[in-house]
N, C-alpha and C. Protein backbone atom coordinates (compact mmCIF):
# COMPACT_ATOMS: atom_id res chain seq x y z
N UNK A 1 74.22 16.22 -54.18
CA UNK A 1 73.52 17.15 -53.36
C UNK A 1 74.08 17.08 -51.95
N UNK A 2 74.62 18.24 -51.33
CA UNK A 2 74.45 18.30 -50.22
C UNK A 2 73.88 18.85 -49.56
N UNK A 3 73.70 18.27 -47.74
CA UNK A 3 73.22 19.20 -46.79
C UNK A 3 73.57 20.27 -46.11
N UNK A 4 73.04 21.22 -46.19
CA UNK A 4 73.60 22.57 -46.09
C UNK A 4 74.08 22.91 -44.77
N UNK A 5 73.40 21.81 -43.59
CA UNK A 5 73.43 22.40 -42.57
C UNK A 5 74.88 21.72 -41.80
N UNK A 6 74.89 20.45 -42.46
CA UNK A 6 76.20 19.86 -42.07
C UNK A 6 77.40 19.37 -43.17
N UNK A 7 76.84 20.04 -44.02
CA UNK A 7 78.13 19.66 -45.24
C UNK A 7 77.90 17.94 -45.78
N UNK A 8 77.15 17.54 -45.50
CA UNK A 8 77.13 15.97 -45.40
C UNK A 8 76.23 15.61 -46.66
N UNK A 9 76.93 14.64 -48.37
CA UNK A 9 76.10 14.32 -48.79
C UNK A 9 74.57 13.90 -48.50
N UNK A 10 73.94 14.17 -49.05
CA UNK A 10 72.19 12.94 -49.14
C UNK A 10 71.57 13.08 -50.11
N UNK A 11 71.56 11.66 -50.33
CA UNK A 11 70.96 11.25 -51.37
C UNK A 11 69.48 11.66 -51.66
N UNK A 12 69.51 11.88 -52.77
CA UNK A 12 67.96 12.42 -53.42
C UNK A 12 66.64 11.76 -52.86
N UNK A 13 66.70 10.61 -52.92
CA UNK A 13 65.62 9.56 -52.03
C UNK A 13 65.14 10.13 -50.44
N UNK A 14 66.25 10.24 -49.90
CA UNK A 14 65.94 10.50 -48.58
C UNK A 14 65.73 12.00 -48.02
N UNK A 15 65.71 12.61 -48.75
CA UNK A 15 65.25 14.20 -48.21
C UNK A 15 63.31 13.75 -49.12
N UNK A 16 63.04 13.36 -50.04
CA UNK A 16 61.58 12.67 -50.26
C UNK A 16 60.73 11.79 -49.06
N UNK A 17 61.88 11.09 -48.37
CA UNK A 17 61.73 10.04 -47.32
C UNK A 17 60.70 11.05 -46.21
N UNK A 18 61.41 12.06 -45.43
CA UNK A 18 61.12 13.01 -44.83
C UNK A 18 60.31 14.04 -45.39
N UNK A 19 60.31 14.18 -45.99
CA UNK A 19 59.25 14.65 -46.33
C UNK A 19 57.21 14.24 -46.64
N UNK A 20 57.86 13.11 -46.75
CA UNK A 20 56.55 12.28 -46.54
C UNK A 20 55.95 11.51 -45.47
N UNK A 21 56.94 11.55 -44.33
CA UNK A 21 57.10 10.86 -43.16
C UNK A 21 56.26 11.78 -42.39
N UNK A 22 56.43 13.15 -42.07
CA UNK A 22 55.71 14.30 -42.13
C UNK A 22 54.16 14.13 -41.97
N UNK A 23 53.63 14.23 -42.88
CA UNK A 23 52.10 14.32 -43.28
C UNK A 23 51.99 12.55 -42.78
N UNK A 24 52.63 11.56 -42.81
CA UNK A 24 52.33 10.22 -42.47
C UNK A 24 52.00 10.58 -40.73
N UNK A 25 52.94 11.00 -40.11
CA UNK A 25 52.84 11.08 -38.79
C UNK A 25 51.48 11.75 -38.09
N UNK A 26 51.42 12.99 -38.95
CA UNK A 26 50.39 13.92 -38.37
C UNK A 26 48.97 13.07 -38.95
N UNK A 27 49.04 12.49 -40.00
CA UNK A 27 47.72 11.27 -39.98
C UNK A 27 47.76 10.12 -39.36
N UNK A 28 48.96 9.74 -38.16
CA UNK A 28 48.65 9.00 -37.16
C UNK A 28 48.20 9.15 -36.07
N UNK A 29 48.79 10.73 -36.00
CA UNK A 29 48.17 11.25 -34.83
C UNK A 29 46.41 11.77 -35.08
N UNK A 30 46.31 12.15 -36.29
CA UNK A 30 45.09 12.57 -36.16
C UNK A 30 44.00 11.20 -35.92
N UNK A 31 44.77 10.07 -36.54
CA UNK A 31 43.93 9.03 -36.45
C UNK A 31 43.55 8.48 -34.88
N UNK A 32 44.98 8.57 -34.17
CA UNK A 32 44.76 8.03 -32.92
C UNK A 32 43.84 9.29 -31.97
N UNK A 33 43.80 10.16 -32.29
CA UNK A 33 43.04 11.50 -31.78
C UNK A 33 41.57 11.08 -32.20
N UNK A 34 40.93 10.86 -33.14
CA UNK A 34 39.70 10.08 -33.83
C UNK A 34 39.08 9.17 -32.97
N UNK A 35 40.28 8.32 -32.93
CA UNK A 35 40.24 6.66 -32.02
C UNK A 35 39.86 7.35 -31.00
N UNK A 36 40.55 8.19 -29.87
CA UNK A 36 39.88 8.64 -28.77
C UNK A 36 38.52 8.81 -28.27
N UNK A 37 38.10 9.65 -29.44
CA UNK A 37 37.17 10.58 -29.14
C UNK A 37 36.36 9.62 -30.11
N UNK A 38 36.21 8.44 -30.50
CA UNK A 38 35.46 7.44 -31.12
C UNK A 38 34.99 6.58 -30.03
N UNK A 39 36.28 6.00 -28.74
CA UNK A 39 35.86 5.25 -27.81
C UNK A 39 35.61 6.21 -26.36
N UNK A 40 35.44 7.44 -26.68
CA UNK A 40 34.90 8.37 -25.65
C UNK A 40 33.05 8.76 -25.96
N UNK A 41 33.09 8.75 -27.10
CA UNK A 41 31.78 8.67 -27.65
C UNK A 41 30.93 7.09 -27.17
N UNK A 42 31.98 6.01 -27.56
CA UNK A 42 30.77 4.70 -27.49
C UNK A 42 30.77 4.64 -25.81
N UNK A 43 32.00 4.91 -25.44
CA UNK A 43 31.79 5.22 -23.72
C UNK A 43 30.45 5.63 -23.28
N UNK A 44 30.65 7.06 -23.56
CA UNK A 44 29.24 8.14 -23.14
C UNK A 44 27.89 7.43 -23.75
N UNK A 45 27.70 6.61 -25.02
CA UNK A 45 26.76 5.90 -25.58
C UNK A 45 26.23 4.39 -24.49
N UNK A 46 27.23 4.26 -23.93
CA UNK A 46 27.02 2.52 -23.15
C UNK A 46 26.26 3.42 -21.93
N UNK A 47 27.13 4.66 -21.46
CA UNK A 47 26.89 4.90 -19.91
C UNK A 47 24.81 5.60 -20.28
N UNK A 48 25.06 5.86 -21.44
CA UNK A 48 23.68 6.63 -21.65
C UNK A 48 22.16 5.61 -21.78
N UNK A 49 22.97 4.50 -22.16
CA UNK A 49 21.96 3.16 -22.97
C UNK A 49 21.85 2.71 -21.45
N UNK A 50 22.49 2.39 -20.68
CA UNK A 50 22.93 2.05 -19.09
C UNK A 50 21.50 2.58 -18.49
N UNK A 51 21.58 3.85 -18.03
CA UNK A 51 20.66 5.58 -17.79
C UNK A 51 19.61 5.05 -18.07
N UNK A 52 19.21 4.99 -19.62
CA UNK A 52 18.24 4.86 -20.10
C UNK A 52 17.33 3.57 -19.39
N UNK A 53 17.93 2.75 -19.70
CA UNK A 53 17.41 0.95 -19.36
C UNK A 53 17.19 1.01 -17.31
N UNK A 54 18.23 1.94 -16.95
CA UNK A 54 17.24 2.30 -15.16
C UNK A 54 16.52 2.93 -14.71
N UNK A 55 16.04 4.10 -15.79
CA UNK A 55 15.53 4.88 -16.00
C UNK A 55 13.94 3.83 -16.16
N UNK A 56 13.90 3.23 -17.10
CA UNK A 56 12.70 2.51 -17.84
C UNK A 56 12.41 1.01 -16.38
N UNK A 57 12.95 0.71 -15.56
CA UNK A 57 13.26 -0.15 -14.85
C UNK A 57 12.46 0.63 -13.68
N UNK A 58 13.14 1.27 -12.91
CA UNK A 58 12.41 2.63 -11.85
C UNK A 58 11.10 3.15 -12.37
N UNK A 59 11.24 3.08 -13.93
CA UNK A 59 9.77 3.74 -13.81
C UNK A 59 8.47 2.54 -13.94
N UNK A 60 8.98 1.14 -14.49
CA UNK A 60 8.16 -0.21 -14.25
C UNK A 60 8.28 -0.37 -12.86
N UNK A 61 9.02 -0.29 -11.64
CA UNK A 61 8.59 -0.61 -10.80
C UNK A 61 7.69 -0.11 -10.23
N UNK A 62 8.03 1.76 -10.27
CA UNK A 62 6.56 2.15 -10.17
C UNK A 62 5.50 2.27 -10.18
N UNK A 63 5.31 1.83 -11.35
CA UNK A 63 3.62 1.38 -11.93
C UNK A 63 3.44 -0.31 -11.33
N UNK A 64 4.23 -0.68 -11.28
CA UNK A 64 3.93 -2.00 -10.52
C UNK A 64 3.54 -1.91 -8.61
N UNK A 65 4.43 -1.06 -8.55
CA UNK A 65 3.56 -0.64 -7.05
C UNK A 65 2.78 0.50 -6.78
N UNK A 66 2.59 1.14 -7.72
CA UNK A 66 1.62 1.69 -7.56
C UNK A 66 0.16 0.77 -7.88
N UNK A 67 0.21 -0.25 -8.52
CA UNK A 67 -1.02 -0.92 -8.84
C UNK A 67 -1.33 -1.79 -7.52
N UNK A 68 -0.34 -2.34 -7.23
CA UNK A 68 -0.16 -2.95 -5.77
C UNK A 68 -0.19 -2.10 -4.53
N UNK A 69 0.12 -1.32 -4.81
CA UNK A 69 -0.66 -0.50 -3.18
C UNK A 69 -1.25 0.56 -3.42
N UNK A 70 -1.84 0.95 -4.63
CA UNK A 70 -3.46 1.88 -4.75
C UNK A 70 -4.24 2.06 -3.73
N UNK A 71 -4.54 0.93 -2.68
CA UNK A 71 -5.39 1.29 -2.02
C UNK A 71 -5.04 0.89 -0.68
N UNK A 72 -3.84 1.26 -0.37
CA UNK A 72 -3.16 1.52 1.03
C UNK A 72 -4.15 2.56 1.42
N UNK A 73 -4.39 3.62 0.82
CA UNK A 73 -4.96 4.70 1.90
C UNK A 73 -6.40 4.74 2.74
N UNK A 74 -7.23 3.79 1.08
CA UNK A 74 -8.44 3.00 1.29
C UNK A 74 -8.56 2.07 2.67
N UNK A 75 -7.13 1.51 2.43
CA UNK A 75 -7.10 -0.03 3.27
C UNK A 75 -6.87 0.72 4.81
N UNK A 76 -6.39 1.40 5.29
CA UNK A 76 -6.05 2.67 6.02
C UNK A 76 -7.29 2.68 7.14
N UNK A 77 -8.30 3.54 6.01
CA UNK A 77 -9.17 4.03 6.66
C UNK A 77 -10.43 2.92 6.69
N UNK A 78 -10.64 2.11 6.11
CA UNK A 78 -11.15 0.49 6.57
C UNK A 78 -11.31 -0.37 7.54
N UNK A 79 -9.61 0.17 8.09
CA UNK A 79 -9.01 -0.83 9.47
C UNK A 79 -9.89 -0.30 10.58
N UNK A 80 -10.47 0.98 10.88
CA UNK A 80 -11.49 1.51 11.55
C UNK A 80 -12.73 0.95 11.82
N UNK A 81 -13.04 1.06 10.36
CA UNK A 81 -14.67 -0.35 10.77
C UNK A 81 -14.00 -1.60 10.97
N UNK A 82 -13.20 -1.99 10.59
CA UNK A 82 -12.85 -3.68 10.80
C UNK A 82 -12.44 -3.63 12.68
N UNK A 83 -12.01 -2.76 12.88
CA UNK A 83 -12.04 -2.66 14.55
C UNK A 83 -13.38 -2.53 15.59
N UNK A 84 -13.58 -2.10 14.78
CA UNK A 84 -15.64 -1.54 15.06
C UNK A 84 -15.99 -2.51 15.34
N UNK A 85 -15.98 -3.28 14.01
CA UNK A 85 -16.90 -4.52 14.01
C UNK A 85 -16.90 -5.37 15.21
N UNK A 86 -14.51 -5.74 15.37
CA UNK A 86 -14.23 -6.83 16.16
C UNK A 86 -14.98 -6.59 17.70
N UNK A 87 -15.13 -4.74 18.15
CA UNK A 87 -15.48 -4.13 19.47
C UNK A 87 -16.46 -4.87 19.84
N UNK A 88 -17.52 -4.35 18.76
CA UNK A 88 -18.83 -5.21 18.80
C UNK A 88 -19.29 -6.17 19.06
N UNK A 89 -18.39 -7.62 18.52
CA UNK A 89 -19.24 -8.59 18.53
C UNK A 89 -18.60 -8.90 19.66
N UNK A 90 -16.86 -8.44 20.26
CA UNK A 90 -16.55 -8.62 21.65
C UNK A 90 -17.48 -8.35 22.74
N UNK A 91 -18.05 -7.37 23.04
CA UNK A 91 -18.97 -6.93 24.05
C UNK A 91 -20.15 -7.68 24.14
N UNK A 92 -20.25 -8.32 22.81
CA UNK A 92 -21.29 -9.48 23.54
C UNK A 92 -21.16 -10.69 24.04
N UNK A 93 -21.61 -10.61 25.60
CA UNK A 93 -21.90 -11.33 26.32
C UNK A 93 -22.51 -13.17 25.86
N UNK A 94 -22.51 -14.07 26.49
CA UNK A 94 -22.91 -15.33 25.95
C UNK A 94 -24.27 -15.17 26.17
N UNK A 95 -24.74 -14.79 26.85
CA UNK A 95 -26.62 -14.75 26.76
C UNK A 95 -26.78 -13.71 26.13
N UNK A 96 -26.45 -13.13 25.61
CA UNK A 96 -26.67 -11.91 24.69
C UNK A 96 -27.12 -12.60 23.28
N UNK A 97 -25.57 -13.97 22.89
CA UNK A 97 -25.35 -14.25 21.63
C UNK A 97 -26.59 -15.45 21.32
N UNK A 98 -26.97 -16.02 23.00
CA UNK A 98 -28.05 -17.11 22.78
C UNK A 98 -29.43 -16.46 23.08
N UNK A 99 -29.77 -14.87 23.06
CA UNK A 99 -31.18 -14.40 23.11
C UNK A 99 -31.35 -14.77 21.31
N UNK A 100 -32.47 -15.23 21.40
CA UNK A 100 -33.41 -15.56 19.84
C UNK A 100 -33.81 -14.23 19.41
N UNK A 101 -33.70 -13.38 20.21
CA UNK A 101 -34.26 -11.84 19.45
C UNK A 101 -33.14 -11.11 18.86
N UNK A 102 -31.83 -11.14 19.73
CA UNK A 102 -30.67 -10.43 18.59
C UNK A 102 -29.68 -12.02 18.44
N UNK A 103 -30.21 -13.00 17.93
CA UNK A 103 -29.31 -13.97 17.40
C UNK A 103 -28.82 -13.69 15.96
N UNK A 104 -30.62 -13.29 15.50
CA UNK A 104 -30.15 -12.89 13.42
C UNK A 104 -28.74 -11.82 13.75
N UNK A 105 -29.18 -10.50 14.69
CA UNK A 105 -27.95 -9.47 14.34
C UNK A 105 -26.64 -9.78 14.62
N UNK A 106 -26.60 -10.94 15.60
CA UNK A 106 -24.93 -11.61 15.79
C UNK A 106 -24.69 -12.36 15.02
N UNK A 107 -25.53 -12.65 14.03
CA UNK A 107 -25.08 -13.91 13.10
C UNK A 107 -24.57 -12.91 12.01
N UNK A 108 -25.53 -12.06 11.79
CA UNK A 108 -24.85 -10.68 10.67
C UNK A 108 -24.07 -9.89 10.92
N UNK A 109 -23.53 -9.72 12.17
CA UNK A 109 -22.50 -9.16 12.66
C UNK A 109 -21.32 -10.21 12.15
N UNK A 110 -21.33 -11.30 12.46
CA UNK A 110 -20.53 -12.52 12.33
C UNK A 110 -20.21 -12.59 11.05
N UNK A 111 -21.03 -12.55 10.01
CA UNK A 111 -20.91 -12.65 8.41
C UNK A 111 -20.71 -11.57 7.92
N UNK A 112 -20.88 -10.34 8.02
CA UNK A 112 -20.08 -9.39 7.99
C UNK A 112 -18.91 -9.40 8.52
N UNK A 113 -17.75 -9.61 9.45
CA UNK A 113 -17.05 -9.68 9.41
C UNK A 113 -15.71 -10.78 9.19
N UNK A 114 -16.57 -12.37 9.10
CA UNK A 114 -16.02 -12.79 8.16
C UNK A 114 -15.44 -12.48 6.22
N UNK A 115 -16.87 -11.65 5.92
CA UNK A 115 -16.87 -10.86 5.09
C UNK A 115 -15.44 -10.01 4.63
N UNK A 116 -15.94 -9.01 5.67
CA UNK A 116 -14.61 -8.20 5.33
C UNK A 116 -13.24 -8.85 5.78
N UNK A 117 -13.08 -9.73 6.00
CA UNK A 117 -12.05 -10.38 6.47
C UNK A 117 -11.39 -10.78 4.90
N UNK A 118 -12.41 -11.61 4.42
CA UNK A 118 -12.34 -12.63 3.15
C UNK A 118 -11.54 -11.50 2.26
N UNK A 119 -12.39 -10.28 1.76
CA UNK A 119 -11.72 -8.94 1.39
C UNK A 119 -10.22 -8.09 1.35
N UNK A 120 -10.19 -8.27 2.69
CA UNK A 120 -8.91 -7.77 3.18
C UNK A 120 -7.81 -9.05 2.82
N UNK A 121 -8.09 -10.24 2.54
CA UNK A 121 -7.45 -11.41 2.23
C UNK A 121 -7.26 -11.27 0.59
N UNK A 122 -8.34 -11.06 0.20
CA UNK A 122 -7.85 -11.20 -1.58
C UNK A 122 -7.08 -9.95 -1.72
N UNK A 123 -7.10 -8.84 -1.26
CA UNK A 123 -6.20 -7.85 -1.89
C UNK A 123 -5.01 -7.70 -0.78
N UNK A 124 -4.43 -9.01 -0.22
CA UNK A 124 -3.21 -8.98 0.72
C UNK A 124 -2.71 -8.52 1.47
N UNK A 125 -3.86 -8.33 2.40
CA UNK A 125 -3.87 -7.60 3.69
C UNK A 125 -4.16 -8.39 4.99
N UNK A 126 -3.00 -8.33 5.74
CA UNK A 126 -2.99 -9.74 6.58
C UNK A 126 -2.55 -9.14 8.25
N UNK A 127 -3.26 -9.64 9.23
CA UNK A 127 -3.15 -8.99 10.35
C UNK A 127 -1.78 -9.46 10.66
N UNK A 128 -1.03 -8.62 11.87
CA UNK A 128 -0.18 -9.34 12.08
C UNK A 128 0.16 -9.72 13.35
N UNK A 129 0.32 -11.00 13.43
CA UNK A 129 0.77 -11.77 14.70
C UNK A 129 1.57 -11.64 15.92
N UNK A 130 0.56 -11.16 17.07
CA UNK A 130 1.31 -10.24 18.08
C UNK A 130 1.58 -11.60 19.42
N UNK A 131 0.86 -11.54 19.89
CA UNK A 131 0.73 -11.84 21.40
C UNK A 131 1.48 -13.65 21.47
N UNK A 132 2.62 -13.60 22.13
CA UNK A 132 3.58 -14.65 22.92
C UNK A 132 4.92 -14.33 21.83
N UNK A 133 4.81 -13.43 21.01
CA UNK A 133 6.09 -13.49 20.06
C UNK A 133 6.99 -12.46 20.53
N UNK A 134 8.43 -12.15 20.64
CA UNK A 134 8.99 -11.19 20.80
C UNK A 134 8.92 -9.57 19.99
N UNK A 135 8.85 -8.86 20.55
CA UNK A 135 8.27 -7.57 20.17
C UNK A 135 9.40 -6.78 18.96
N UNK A 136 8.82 -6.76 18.04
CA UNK A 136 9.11 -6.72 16.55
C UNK A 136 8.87 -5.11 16.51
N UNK A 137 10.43 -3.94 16.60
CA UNK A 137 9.47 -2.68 16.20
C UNK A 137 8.93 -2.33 14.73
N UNK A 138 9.05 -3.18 13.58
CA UNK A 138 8.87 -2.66 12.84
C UNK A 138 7.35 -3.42 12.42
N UNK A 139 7.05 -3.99 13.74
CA UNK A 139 5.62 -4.19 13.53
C UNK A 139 4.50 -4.07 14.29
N UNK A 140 5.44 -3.98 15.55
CA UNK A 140 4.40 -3.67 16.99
C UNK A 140 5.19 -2.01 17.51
N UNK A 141 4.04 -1.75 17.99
CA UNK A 141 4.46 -0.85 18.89
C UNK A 141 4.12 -0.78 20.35
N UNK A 142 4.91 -0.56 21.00
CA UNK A 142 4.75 -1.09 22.26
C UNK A 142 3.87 0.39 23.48
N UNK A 143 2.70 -0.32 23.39
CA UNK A 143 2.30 1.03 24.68
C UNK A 143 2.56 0.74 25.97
N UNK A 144 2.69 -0.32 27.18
CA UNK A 144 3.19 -0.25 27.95
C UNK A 144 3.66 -1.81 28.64
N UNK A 145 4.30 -1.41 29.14
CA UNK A 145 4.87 -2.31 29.79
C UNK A 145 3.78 -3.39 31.19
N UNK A 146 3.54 -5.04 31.26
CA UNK A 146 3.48 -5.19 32.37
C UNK A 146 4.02 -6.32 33.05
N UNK A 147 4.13 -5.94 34.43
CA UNK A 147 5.07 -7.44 35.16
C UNK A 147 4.44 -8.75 34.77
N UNK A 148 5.27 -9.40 34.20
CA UNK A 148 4.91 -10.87 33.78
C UNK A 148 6.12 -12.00 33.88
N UNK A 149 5.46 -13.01 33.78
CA UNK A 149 6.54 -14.55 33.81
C UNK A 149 7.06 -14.67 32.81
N UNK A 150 7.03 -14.32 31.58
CA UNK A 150 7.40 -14.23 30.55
C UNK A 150 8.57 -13.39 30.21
N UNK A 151 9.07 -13.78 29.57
CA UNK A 151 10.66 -13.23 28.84
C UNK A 151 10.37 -11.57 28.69
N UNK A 152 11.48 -11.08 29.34
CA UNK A 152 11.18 -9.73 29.11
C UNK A 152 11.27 -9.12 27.49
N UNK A 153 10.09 -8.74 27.12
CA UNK A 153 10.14 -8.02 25.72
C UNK A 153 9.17 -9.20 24.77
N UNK A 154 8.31 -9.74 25.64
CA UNK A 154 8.14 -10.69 24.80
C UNK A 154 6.13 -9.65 25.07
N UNK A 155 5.32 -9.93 23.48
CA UNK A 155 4.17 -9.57 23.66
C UNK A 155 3.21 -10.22 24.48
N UNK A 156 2.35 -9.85 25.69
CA UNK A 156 1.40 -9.99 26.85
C UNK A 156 0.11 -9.78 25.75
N UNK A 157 -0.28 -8.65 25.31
CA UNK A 157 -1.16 -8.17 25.47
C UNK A 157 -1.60 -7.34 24.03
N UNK A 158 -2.82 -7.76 23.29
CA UNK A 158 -2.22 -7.02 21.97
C UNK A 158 -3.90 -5.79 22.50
N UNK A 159 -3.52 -4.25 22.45
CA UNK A 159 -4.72 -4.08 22.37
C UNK A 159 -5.33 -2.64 20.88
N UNK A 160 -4.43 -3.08 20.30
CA UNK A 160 -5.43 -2.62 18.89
C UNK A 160 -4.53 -3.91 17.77
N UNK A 161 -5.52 -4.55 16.90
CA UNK A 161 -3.97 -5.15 15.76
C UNK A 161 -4.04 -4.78 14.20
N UNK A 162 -2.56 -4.80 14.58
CA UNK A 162 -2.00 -4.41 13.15
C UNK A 162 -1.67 -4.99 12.00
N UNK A 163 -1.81 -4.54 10.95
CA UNK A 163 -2.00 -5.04 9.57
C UNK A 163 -0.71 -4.48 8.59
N UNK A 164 -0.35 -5.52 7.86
CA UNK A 164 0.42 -5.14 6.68
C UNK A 164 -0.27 -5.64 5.38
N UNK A 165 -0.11 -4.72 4.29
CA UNK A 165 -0.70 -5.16 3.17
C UNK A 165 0.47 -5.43 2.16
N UNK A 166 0.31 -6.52 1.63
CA UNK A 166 1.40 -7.81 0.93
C UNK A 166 2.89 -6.88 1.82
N UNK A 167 3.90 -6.48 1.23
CA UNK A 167 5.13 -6.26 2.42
C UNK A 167 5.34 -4.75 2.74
N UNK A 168 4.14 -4.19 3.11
CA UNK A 168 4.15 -2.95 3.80
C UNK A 168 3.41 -2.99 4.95
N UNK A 169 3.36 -1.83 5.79
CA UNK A 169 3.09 -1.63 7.36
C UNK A 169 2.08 -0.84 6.89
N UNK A 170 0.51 -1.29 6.81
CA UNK A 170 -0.49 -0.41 6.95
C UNK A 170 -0.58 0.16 8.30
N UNK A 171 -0.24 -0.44 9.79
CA UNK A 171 -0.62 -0.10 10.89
C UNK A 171 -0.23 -0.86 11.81
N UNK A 172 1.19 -0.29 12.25
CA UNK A 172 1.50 -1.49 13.40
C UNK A 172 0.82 -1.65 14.58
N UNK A 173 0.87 -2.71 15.30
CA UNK A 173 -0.04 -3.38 16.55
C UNK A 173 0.30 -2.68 17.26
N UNK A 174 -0.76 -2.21 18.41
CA UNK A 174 -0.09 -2.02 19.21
C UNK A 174 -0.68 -3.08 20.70
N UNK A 175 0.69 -3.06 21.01
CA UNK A 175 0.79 -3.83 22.19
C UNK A 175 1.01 -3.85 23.39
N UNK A 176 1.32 -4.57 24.42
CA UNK A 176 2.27 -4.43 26.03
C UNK A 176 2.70 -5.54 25.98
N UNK A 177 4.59 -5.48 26.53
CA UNK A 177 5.22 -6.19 26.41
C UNK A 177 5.58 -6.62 27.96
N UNK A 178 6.09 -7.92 28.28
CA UNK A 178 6.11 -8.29 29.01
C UNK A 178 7.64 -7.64 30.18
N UNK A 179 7.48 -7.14 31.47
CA UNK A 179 8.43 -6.59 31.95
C UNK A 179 9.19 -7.08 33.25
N UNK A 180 10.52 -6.97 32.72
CA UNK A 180 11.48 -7.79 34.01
C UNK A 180 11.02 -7.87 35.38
N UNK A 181 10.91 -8.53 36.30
CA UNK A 181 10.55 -8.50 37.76
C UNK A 181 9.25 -8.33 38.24
């Protein structure tokens, strides 16, 4: 047998050779084409399982702070009487607190606001610590300035205070900070 195209014997075997080499190739390629789109699939499967599991993560943290600060807005509007109260028992005078006729109401003034104190303590609500510390904006706010011996910027004067409940800012302090000269 020869080849027609170059005059050149070949043997019977090898025109079979090629011919089967053929269909071998195009099922390597189809295989490695498979393989692709096999590890493009478990790809898109990892990045999706990934998604999923931050997805389920973001939404537990949520419910975890939402259970934990439910009653920020409560705790909010609270800080009002708990200021009330402190006004109150401030304005009284020492013979005020030793008249025998309003002693019961300063003593219940007193236990009431130990009270709500105790309260604001179990559900982690904690005033926060103003006056001789350096002025913190993300906890004080500063209303004015006055001349003092003290380090400039350092808190004088706290006159409303502020509360965070476990690590949020229900209501920063406000204060006056101490000013150069």
């Amino acid at each position: 047998m020869t080849n027609i195209e170059n005059d050149t014997p070949v043997e019977d075997g090898a025109e079979a050779e090629t011919e089967t080499a053929a269909p071998a190739a195009a099922a390597q390629d189809e295989a490695a084409k498979l393989a692709e789109q096999i590890a493009a699939v478990q790809q898109d499967l990892l990045y999706a399982r990934a998604e999923t599991q931050n997805v389920r993560r973001r939404a537990e943290k949520e419910v975890a702070d939402a259970h934990a600060y439910a009653a920020t807005k409560f705790a909010r509007d609270i800080l009002s009487v708990a200021d009330n109260l402190g006004r109150a028992l401030a304005a009284l005078s020492e013979e005020q607190r030793a008249d025998d006729a309003i002693k019961p109401l300063v003593t219940g003034l007193e236990a009431t606001e130990r009270e709500l104190m105790s309260v604001f303590e179990r559900h982690g609500i904690t005033r926060i610590a103003a006056i001789g510390l350096p002025l913190d904006p993300n906890q004080h706010q500063a209303m004015l300035e006055i001349p003092s011996d003290k380090t400039p910027g350092t808190i004088v004067q706290e006159m409303q205070a502020g509360y965070m409940m476990k690590d949020r800012l229900l209501r920063p302090a406000m204060v006056a900070v101490a000013k150069a000269g």
